[in-house]
N, C-alpha and C. Protein backbone atom coordinates (compact mmCIF):
# COMPACT_ATOMS: atom_id res chain seq x y z
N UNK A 1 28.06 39.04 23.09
CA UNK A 1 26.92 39.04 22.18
C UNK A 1 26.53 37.60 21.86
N UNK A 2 25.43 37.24 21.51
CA UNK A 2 24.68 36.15 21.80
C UNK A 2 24.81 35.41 20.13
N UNK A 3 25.61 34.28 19.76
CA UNK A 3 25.44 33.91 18.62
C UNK A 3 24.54 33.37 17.91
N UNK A 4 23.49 34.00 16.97
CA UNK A 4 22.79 33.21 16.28
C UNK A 4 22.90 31.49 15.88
N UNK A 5 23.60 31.73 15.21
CA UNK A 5 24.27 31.12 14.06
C UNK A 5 24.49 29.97 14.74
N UNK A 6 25.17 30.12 15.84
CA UNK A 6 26.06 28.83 16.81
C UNK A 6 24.80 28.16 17.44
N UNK A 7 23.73 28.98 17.95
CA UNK A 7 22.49 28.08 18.28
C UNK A 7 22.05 27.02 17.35
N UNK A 8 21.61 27.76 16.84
CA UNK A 8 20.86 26.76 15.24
C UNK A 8 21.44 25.61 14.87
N UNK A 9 23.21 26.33 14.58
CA UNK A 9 24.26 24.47 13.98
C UNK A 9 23.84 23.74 15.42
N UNK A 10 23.71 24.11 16.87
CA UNK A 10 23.62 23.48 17.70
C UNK A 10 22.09 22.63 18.09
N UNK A 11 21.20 23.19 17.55
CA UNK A 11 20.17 22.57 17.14
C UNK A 11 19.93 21.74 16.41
N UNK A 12 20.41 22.41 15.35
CA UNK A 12 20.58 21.24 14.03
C UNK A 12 21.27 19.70 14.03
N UNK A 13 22.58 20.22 14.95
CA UNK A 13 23.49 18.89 15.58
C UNK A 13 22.76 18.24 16.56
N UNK A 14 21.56 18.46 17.23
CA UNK A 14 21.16 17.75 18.09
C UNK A 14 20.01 16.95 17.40
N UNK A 15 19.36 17.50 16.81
CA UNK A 15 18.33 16.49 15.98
C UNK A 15 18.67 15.96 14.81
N UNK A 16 20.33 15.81 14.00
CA UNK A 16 20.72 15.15 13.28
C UNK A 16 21.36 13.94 14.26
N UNK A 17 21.37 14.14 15.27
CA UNK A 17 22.31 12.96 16.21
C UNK A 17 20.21 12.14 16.44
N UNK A 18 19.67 13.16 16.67
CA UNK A 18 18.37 11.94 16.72
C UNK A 18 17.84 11.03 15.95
N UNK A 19 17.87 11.41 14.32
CA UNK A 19 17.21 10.91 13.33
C UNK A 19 18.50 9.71 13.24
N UNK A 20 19.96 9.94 13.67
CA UNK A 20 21.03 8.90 13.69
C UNK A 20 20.76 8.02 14.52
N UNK A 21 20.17 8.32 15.69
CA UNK A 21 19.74 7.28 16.72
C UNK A 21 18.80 6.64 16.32
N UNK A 22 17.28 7.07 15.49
CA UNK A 22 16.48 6.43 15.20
C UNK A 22 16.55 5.83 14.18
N UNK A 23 17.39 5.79 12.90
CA UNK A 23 18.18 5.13 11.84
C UNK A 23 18.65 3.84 12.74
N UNK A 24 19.71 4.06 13.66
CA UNK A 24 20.02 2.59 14.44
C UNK A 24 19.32 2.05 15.55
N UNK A 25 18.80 2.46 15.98
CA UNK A 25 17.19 1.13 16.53
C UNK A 25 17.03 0.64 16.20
N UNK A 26 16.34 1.39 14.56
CA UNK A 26 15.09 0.84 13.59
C UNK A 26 16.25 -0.63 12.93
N UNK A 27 17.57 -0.31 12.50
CA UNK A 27 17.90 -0.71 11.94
C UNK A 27 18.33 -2.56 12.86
N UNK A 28 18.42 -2.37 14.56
CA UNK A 28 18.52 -3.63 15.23
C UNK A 28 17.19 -4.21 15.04
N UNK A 29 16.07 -3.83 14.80
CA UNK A 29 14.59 -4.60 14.72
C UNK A 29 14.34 -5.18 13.64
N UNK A 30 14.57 -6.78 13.60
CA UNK A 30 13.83 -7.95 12.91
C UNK A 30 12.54 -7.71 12.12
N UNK A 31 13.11 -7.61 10.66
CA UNK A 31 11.88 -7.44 10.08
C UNK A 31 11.73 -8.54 9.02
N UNK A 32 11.53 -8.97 9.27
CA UNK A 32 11.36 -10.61 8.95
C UNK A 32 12.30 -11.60 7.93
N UNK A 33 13.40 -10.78 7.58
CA UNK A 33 14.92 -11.22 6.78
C UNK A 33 15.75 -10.67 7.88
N UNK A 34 16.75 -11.90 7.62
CA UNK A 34 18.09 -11.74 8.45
C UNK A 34 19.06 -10.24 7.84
N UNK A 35 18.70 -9.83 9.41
CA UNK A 35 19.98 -8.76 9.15
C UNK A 35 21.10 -8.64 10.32
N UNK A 36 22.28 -8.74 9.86
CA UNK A 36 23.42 -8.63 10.44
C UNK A 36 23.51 -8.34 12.09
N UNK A 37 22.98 -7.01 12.07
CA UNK A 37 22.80 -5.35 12.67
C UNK A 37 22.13 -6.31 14.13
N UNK A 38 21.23 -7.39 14.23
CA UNK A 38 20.96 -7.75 15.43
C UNK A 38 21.37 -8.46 16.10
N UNK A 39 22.57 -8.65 15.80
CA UNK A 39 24.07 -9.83 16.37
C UNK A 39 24.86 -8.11 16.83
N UNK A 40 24.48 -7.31 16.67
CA UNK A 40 25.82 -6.23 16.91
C UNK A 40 25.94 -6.21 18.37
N UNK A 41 24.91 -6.30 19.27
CA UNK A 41 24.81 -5.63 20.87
C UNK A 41 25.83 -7.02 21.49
N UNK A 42 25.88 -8.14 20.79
CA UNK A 42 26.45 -9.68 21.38
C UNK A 42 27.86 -9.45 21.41
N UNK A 43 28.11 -9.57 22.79
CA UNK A 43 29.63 -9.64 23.25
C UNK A 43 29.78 -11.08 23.58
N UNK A 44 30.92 -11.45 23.04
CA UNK A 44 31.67 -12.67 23.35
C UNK A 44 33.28 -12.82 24.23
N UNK A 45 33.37 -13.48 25.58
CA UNK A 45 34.60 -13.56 26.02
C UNK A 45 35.24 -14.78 25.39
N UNK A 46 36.73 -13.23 24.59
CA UNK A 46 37.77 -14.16 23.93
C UNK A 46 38.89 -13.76 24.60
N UNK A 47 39.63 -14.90 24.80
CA UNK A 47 40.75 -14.89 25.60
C UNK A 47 40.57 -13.85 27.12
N UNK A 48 39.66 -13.95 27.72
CA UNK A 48 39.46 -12.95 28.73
C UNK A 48 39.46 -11.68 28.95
N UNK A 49 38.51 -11.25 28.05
CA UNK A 49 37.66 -9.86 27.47
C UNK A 49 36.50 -10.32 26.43
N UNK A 50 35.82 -9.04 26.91
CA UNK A 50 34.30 -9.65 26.22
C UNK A 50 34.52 -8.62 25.03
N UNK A 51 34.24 -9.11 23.91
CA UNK A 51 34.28 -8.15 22.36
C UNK A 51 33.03 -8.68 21.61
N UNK A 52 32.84 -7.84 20.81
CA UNK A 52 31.92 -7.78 19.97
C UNK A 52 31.81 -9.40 18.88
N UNK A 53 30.73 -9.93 18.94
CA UNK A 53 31.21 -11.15 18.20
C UNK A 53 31.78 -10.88 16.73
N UNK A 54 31.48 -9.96 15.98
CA UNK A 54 31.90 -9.84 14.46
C UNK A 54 33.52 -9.40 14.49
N UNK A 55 34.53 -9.24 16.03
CA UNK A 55 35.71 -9.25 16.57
C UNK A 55 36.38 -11.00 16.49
N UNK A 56 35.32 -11.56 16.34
CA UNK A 56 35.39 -13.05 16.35
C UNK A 56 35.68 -13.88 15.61
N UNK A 57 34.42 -13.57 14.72
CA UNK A 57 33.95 -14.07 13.35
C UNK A 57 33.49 -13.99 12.07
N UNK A 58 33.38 -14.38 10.85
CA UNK A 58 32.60 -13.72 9.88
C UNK A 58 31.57 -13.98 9.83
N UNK A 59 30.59 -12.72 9.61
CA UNK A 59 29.23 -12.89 9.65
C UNK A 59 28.40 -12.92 8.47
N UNK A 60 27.88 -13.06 7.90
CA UNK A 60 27.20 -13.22 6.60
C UNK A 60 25.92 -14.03 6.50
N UNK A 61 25.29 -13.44 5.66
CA UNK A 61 23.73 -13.63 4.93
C UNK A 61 23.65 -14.28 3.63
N UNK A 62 23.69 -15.28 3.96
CA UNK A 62 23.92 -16.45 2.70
C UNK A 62 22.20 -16.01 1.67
N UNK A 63 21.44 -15.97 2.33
CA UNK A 63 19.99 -15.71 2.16
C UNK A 63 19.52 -14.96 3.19
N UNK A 64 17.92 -14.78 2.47
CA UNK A 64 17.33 -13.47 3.13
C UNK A 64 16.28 -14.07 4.56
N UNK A 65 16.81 -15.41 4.88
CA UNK A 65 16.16 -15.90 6.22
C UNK A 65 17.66 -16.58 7.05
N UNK A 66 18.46 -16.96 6.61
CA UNK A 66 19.46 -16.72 7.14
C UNK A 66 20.97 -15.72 7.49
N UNK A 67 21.50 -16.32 8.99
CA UNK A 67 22.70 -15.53 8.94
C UNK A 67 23.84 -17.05 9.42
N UNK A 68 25.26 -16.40 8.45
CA UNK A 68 26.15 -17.67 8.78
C UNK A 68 27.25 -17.13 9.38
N UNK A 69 27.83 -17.71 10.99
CA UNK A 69 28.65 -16.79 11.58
C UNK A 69 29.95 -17.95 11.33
N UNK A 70 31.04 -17.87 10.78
CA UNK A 70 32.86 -18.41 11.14
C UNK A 70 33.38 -18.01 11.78
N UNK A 71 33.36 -18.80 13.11
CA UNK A 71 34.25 -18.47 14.02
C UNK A 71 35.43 -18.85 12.80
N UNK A 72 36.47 -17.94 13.76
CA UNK A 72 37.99 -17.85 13.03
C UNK A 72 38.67 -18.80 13.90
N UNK A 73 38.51 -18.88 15.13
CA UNK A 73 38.68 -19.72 16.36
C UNK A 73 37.89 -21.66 16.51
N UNK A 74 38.44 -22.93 16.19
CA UNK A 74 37.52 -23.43 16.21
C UNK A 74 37.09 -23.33 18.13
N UNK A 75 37.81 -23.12 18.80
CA UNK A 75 37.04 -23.19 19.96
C UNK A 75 35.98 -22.26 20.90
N UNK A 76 35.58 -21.57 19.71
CA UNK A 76 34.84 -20.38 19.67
C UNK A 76 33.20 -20.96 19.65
N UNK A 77 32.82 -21.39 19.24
CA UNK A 77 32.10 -22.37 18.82
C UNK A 77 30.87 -22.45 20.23
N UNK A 78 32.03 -22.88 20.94
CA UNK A 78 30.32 -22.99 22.46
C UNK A 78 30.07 -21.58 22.90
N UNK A 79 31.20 -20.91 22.63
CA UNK A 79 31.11 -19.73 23.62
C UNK A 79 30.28 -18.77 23.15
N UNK A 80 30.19 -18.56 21.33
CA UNK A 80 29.69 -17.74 20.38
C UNK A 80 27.89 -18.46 20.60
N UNK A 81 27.67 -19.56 20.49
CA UNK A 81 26.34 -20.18 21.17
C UNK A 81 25.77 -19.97 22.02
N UNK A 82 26.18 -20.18 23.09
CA UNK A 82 26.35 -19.90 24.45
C UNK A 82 25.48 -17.68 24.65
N UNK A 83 26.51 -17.76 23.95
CA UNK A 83 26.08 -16.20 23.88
C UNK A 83 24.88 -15.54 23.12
N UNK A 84 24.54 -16.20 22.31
CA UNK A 84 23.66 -16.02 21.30
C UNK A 84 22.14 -16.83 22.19
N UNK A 85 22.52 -17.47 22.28
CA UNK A 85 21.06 -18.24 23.51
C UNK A 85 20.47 -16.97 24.70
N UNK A 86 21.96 -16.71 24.97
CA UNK A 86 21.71 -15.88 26.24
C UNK A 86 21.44 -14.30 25.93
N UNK A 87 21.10 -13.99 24.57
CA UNK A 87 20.61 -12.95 24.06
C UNK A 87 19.24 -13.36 24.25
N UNK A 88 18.55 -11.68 23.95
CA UNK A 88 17.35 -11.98 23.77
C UNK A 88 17.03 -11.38 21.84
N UNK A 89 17.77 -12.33 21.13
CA UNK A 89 17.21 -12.24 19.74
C UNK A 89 16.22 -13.61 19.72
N UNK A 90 16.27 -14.05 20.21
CA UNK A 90 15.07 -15.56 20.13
C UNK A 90 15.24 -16.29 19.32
N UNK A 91 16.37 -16.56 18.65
CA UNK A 91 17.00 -17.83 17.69
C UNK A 91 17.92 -18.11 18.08
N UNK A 92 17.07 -20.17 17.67
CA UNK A 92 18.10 -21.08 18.27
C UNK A 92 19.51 -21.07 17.11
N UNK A 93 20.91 -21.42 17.43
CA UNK A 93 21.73 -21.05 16.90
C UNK A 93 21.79 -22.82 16.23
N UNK A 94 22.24 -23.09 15.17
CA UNK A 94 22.40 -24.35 14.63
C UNK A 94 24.19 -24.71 14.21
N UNK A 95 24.89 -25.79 14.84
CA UNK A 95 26.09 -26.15 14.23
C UNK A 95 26.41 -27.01 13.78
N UNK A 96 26.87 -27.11 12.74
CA UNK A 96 27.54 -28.04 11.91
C UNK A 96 29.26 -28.35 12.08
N UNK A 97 29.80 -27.56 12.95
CA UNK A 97 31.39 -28.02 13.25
C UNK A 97 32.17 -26.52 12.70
N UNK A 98 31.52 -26.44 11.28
CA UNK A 98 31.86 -25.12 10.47
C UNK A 98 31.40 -24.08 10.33
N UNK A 99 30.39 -23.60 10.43
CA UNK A 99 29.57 -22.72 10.93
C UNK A 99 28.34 -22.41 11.77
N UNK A 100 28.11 -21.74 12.32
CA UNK A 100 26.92 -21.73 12.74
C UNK A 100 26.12 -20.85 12.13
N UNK A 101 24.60 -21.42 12.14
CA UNK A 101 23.17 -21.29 11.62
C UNK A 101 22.42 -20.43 12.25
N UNK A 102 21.78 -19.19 12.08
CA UNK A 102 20.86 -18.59 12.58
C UNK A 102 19.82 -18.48 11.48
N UNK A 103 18.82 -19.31 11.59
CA UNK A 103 17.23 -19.55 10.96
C UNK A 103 16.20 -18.57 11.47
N UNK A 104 15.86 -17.84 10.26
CA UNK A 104 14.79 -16.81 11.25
C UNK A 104 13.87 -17.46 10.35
N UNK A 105 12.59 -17.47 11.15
CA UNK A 105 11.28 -17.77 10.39
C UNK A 105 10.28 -16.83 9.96
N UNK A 106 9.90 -16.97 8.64
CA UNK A 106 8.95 -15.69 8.57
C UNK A 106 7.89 -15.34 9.80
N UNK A 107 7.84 -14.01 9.86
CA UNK A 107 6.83 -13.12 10.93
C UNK A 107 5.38 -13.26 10.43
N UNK A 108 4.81 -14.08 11.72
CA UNK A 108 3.24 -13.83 11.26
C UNK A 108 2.64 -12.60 10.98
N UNK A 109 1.38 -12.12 10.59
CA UNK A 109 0.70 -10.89 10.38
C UNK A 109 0.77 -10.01 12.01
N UNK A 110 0.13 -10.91 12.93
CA UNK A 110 0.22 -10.41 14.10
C UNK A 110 1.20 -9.66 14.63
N UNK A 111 2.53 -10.48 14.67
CA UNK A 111 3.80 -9.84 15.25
C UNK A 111 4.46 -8.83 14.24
N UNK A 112 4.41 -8.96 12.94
CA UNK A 112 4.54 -7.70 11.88
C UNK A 112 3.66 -6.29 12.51
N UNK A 113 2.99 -6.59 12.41
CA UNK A 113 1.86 -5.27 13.37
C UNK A 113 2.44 -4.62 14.87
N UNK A 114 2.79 -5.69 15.90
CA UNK A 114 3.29 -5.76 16.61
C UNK A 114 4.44 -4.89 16.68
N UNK A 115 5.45 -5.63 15.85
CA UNK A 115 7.00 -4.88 15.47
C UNK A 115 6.19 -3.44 15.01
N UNK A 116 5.70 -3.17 14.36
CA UNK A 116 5.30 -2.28 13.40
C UNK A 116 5.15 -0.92 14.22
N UNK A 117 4.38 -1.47 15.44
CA UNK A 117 4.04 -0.60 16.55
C UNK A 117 4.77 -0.02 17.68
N UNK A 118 6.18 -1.30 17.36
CA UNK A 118 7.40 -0.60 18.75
C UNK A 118 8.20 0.49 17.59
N UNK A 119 8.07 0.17 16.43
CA UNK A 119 8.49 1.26 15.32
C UNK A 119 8.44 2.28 15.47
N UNK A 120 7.11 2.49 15.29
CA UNK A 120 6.35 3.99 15.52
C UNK A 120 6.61 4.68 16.74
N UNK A 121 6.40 4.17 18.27
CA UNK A 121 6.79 4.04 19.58
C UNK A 121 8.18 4.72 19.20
N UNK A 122 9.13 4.29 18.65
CA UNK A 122 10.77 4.74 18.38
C UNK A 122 10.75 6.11 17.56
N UNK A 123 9.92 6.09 16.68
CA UNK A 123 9.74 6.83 15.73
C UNK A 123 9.04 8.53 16.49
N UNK A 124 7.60 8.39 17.68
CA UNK A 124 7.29 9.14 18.05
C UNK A 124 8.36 9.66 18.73
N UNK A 125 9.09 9.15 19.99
CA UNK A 125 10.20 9.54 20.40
C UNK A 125 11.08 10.40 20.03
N UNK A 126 11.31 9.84 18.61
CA UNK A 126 12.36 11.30 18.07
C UNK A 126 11.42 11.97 18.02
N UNK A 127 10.80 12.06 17.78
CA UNK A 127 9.98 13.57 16.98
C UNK A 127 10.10 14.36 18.58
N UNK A 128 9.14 14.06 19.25
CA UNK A 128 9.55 14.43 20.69
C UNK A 128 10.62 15.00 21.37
N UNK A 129 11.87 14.48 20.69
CA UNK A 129 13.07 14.50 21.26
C UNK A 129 13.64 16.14 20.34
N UNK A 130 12.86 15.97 19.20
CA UNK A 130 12.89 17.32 18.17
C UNK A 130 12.35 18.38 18.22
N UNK A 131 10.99 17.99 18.99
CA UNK A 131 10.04 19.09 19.59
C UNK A 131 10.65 19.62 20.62
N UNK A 132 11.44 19.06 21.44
CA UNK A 132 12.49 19.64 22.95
C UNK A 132 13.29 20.62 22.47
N UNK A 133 14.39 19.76 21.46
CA UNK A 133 15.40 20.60 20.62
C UNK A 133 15.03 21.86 20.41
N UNK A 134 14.42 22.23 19.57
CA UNK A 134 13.47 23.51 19.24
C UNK A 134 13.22 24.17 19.98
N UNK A 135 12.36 23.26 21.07
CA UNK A 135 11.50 24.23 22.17
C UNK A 135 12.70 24.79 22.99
N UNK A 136 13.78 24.16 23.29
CA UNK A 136 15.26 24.64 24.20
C UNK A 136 15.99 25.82 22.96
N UNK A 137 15.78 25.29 21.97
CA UNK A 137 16.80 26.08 21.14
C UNK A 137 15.46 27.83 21.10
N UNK A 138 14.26 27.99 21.25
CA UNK A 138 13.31 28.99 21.29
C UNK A 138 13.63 29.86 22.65
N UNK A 139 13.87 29.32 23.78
CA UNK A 139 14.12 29.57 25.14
C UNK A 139 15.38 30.21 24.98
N UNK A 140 16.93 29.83 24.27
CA UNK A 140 17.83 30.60 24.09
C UNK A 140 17.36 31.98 23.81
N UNK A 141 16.86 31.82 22.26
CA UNK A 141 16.62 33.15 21.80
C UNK A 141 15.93 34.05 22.43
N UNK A 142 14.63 33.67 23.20
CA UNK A 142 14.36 34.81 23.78
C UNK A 142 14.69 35.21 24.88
N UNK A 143 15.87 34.28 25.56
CA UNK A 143 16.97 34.65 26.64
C UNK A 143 17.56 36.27 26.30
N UNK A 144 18.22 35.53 24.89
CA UNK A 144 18.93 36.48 24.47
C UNK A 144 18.26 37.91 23.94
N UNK A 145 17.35 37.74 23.79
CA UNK A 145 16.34 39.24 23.39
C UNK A 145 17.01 40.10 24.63
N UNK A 146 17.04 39.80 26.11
CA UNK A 146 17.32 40.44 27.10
C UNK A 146 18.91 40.86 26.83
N UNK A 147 19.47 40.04 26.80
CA UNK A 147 21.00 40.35 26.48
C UNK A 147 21.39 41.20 25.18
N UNK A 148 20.45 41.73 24.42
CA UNK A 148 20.64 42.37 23.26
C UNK A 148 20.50 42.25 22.00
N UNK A 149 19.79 40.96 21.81
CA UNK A 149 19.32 40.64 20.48
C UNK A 149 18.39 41.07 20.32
N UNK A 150 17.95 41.52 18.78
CA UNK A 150 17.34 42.32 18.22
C UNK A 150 16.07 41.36 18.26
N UNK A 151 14.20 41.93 18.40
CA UNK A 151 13.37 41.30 18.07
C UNK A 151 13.34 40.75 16.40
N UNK A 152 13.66 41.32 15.34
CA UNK A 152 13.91 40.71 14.27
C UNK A 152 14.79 39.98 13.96
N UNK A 153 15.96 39.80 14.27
CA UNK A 153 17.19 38.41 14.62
C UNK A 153 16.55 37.42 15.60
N UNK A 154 15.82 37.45 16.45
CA UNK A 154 15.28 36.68 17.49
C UNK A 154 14.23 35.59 16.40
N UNK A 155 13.30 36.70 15.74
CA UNK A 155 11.81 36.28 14.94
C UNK A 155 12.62 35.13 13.68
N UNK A 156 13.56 35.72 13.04
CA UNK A 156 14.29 35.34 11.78
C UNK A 156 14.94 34.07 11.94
N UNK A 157 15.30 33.55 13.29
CA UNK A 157 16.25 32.68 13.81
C UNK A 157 15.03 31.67 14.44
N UNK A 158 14.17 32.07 14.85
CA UNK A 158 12.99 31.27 15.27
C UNK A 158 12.47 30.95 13.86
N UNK A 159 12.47 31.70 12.46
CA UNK A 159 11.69 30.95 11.51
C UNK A 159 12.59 30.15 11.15
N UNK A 160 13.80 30.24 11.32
CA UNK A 160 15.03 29.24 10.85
C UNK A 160 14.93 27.73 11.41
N UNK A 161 14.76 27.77 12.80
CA UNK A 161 15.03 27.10 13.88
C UNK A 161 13.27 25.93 13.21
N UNK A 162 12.34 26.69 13.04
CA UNK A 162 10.86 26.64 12.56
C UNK A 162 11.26 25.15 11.48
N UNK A 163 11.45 25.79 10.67
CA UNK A 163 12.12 25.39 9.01
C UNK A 163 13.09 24.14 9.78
N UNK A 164 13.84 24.09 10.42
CA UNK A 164 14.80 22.82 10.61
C UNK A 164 14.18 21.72 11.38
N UNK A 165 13.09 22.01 12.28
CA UNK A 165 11.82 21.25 12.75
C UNK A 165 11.20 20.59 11.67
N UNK A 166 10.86 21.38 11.10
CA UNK A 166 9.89 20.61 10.17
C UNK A 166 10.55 19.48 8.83
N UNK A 167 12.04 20.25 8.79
CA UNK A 167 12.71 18.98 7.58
C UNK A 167 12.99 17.73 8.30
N UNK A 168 13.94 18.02 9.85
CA UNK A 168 13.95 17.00 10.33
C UNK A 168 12.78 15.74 10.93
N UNK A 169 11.09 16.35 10.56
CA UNK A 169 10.14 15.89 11.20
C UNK A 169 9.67 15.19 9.54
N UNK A 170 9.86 15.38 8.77
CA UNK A 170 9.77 14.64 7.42
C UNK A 170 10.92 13.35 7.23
N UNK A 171 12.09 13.88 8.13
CA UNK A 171 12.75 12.86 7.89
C UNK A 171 12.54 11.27 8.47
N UNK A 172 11.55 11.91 9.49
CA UNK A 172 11.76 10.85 10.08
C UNK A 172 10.42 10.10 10.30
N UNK A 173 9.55 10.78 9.25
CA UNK A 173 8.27 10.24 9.17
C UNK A 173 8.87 9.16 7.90
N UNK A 174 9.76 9.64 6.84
CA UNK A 174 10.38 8.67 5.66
C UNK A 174 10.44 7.68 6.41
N UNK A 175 11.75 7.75 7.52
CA UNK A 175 12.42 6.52 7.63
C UNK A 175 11.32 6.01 8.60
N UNK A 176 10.46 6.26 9.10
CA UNK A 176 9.41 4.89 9.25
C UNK A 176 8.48 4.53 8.79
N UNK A 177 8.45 5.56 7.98
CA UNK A 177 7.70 4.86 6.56
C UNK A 177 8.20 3.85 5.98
N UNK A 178 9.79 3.86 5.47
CA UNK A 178 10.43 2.69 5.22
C UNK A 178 10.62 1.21 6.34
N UNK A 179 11.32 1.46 7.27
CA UNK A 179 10.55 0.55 8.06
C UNK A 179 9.57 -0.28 8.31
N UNK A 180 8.08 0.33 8.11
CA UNK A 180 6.79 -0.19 7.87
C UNK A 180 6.78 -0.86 6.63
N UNK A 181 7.29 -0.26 5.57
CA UNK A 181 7.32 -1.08 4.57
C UNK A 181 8.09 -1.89 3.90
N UNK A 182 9.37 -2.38 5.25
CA UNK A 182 9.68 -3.41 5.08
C UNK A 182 9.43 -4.47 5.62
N UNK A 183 8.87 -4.13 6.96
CA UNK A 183 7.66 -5.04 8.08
C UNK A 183 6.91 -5.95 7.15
N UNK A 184 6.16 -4.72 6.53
CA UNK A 184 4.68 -5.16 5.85
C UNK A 184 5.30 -6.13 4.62
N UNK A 185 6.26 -5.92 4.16
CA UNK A 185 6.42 -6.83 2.89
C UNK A 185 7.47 -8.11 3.51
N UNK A 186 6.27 -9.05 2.59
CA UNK A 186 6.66 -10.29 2.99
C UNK A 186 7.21 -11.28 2.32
């Protein structure tokens, strides 16, 4: 017999793993204060393995246009540079012996808009990716109509399935709403 119930959490688990994915995108994109979160993808080889630089060093936001990384290592120093150049975050790294400097400069109007727009781009995606969910999790049920599910368990589970579309499609109009309006504020 064909489980309701197990579809739906399985629906539900698939577009809560989306709005999680689109939470961490949004959250690597430069919005015109230093945040941590876009040093995360930077691997550094220490001692011969490449690790995550915050495996390295301490990272911190002294202010809201800078980030200050301590190597724990002083000979960490070229390699943590080195690596950070060869990213594509587009800041030059600055050293003083004791830490290094990442200076972000405020975002013109243009490139705020810009960012604003690979946002949305991320943002349509899930929804998309939610509209599938649904539309796959709709295709079960009326699989299962053949296998013995009732047209009113089928209808009831489709308004369910309905209803979890639409919270998760609010959610994720919020979080780029927030986004945008941290773009936009300057």
């Amino acid at each position: 017999m064909f489980d309701v119930k197990q579809c739906l959490s399985e629906c539900e688990e698939k577009m809560q793993m989306t709005t999680m994915y689109l939470e961490d995108t949004l959250s690597h994109i430069r919005a015109g204060k230093a945040n941590v979160h876009i040093l995360d993808a930077i691997r550094v080889d220490s001692y011969g393995s490449m690790v995550p630089l915050n495996n390295v060093s301490a990272i911190s936001t002294p202010d809201q246009r800078t980030i200050a990384i301590k190597p724990w290592d002083k000979s960490m120093f070229r390699i943590i540079e080195k690596a950070i150049i060869d990213s594509n975050i587009g800041i030059t790294p600055e050293n003083n012996g004791e830490v290094i400097r990442l200076n972000f400069p405020p975002l013109t109007e243009e490139r705020r808009k810009q960012i604003a727009k690979e946002c949305n781009k991320e943002a349509e995606n899930a929804k998309i990716s939610i509209r599938n969910t649904r539309r796959d999790g709709i295709e079960k049920l009326k699989k299962a109509i053949k296998d013995g599910l009732s047209e009113d368990m089928e209808k009831d589970a489709e308004n369910d399935l309905q209803k979890l579309h639409d919270r998760f499609m609010k959610t994720i109009d919020e979080i780029s709403a927030k986004k945008d309006k941290e773009l936009m504020t300057i």
